[in-house]
Protein backbone atom coordinates (compact mmCIF):
# COMPACT_ATOMS: atom_id res chain seq x y z
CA UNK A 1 0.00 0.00 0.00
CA UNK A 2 1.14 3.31 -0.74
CA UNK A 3 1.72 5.21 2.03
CA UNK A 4 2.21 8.67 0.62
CA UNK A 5 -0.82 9.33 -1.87
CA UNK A 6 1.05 12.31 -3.94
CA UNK A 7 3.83 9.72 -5.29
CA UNK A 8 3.03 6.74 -6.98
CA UNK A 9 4.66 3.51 -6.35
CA UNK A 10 8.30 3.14 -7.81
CA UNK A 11 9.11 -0.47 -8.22
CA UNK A 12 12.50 -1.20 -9.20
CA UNK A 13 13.28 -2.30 -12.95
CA UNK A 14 15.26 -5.51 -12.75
CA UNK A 15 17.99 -5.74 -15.41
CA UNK A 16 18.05 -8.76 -17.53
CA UNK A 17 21.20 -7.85 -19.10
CA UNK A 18 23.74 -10.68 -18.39
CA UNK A 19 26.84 -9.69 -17.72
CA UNK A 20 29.69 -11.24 -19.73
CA UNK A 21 31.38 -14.30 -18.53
CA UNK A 22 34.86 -13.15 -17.74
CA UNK A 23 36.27 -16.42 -16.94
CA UNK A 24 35.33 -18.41 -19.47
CA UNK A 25 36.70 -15.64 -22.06
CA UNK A 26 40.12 -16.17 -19.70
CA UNK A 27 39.98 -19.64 -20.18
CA UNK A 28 39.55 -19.71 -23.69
CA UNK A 29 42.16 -17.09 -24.43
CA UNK A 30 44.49 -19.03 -22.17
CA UNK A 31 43.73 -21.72 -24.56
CA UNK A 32 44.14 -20.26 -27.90
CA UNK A 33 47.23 -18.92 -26.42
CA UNK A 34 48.44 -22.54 -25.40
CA UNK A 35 47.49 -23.79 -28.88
CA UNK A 36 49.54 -20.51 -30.83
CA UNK A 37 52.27 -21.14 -29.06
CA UNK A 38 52.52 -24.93 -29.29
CA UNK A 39 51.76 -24.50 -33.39
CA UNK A 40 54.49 -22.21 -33.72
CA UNK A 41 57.26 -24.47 -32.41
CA UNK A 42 55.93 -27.94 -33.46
CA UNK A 43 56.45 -26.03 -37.17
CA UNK A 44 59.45 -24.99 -36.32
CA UNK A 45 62.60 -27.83 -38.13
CA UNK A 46 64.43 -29.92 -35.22
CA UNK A 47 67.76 -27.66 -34.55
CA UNK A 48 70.65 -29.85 -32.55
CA UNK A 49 73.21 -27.92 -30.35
CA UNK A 50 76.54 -28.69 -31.86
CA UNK A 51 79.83 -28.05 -29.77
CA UNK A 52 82.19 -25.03 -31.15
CA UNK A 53 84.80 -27.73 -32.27
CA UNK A 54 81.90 -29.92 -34.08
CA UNK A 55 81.27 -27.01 -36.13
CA UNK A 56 84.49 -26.05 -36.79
CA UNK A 57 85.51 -29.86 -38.00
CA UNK A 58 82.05 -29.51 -40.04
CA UNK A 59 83.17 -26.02 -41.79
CA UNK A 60 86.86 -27.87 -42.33
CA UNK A 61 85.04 -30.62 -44.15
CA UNK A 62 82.70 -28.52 -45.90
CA UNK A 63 79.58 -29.65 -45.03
CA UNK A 64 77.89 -26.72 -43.85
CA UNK A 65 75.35 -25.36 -46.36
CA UNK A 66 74.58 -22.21 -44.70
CA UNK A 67 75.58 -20.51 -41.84
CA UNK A 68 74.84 -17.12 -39.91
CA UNK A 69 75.49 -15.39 -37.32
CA UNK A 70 74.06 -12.22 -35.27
CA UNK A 71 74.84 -10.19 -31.97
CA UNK A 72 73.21 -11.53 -28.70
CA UNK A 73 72.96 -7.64 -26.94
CA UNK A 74 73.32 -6.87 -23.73
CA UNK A 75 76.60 -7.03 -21.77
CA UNK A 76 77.90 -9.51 -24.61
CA UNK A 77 79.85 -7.55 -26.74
CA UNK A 78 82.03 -10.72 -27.40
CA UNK A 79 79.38 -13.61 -27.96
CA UNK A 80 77.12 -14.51 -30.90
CA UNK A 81 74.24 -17.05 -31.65
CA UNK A 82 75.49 -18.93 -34.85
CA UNK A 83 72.65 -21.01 -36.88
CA UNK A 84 73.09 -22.85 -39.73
CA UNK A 85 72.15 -25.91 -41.98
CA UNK A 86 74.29 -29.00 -43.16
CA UNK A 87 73.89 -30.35 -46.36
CA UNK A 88 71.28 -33.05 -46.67
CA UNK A 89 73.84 -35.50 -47.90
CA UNK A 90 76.14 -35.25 -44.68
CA UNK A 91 72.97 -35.26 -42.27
CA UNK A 92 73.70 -38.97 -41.09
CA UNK A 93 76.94 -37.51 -39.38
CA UNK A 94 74.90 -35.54 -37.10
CA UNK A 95 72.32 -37.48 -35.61
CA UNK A 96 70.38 -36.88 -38.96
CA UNK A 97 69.19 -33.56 -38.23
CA UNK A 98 70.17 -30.85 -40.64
CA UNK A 99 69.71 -27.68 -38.45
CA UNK A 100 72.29 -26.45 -36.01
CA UNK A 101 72.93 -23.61 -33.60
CA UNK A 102 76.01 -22.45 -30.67
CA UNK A 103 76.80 -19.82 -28.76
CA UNK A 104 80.51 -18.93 -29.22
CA UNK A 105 82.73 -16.27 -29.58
CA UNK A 106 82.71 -13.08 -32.40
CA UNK A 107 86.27 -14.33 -33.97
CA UNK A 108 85.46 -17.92 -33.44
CA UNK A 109 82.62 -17.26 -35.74
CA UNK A 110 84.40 -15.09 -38.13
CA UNK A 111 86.52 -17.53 -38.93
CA UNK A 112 83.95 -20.19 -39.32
CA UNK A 113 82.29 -18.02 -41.51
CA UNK A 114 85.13 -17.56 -43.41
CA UNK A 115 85.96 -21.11 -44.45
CA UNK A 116 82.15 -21.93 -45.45
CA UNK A 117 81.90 -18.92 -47.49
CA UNK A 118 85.69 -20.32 -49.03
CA UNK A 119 83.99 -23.98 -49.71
CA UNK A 120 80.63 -22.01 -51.30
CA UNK A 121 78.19 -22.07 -48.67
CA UNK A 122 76.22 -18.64 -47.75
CA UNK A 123 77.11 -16.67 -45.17
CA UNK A 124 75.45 -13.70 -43.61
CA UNK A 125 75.62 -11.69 -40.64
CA UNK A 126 72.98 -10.52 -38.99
CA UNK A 127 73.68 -6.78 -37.93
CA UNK A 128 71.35 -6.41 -34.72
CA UNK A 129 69.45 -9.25 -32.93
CA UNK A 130 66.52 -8.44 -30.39
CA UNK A 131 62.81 -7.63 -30.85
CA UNK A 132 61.21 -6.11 -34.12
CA UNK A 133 58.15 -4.16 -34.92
CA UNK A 134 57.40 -7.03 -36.84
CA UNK A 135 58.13 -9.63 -34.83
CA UNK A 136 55.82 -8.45 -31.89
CA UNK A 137 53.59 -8.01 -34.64
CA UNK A 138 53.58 -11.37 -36.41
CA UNK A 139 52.68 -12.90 -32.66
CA UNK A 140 50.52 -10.23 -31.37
CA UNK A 141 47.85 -9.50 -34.60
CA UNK A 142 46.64 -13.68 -34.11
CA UNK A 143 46.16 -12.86 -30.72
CA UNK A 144 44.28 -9.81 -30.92
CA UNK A 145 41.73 -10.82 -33.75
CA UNK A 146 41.02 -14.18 -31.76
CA UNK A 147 40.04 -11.61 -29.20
CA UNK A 148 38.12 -9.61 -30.87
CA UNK A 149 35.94 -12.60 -32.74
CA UNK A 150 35.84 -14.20 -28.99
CA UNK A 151 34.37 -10.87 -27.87
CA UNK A 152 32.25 -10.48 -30.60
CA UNK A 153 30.40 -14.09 -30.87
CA UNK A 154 29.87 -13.77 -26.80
CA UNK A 155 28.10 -10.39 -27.00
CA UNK A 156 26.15 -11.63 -29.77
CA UNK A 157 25.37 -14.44 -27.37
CA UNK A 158 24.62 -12.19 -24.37
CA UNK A 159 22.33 -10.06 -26.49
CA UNK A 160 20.25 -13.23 -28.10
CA UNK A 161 19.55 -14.41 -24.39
CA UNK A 162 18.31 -10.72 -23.38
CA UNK A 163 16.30 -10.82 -26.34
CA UNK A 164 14.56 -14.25 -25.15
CA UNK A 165 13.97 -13.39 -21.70
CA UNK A 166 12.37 -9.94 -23.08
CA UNK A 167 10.01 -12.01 -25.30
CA UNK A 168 8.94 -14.37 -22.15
CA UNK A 169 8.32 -11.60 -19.87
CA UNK A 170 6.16 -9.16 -22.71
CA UNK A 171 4.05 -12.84 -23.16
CA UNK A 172 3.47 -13.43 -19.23
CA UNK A 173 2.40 -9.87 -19.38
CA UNK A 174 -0.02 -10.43 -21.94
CA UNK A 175 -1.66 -13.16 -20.27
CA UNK A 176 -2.54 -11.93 -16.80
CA UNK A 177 -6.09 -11.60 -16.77
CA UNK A 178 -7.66 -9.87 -13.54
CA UNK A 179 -10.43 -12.46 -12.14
CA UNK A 180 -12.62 -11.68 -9.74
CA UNK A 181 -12.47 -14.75 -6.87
């Protein structure tokens, strides 16, 4: 009953809205980010760690096919990540796996270099190491239009629920029927 006669009664709207689920958009993020990241290096060729000597009798007996080499940064001024490939038709020599990579010293790797490029292989230095533009691009893009489709399809799904409990409450409306008892 309304107590005060000069203001009617103000009954409180109840929102229908659902709110997003914020864990399960965690959890499935979490999981396209497991996936990414487990796609990126299962794609990635099997690289062995080969000792500085191993690569240096390798470069001797020319059968490096390519081989590079780039700054690590930092406090290393002195030290370098070398990568490179054997030829297919030495592969059984080292454990059949074609790729190879070592951290070892500027001149150590200079002169590696050196003798492959003197046997025909290609060489190349790689003048700065560290992160890109592109590279934080190339991972980041994926990640952000998974997002935003996630996003997307769960407000879509939010709204279409809002939508059906609209309809049911209009229709229970629509059937109340005042009966005298």
């Amino acid at each position: 009953m309304n107590q005060n006669p000069n203001r009617p009664d103000q009954k409180k709207k109840i929102d229908y809205r659902k709110k997003p689920d914020y864990l399960i958009m965690l959890f499935t993020l979490v999981i396209v980010i497991g996936v990414f990241l487990f796609l990126r290096d299962a794609l990635q060729g099997e690289v062995q760690e080969l000792t500085t000597s191993e690569i240096q009798d390798a470069a001797d007996l020319g059968h490096i096919e390519s081989i590079e080499y780039s700054l690590i940064g930092g406090d290393n001024f002195d030290l370098v990540q070398v990568n490179g490939k054997i030829y297919d038709q030495h592969k059984a020599l080292y454990n059949n796996i074609v790729g190879f990579e070592r951290i070892m010293r500027i001149d150590e790797a200079a002169e590696i270099l050196l003798i492959v490029d003197g046997y025909g292989g290609t060489t190349a230095v790689v003048a700065k190491s560290g992160i890109t533009i592109w590279t934080v691009l190339i991972n980041l893009v994926p990640m952000i239009l998974v997002l935003v489709i996630l996003f997307i399809i769960f407000k879509n799904a939010n709204n279409q629920n809002s939508k059906a409990f609209d309809f049911a409450k209009n229709r229970a409306k629509l059937n109340r029927e005042k009966s005298v008892t």
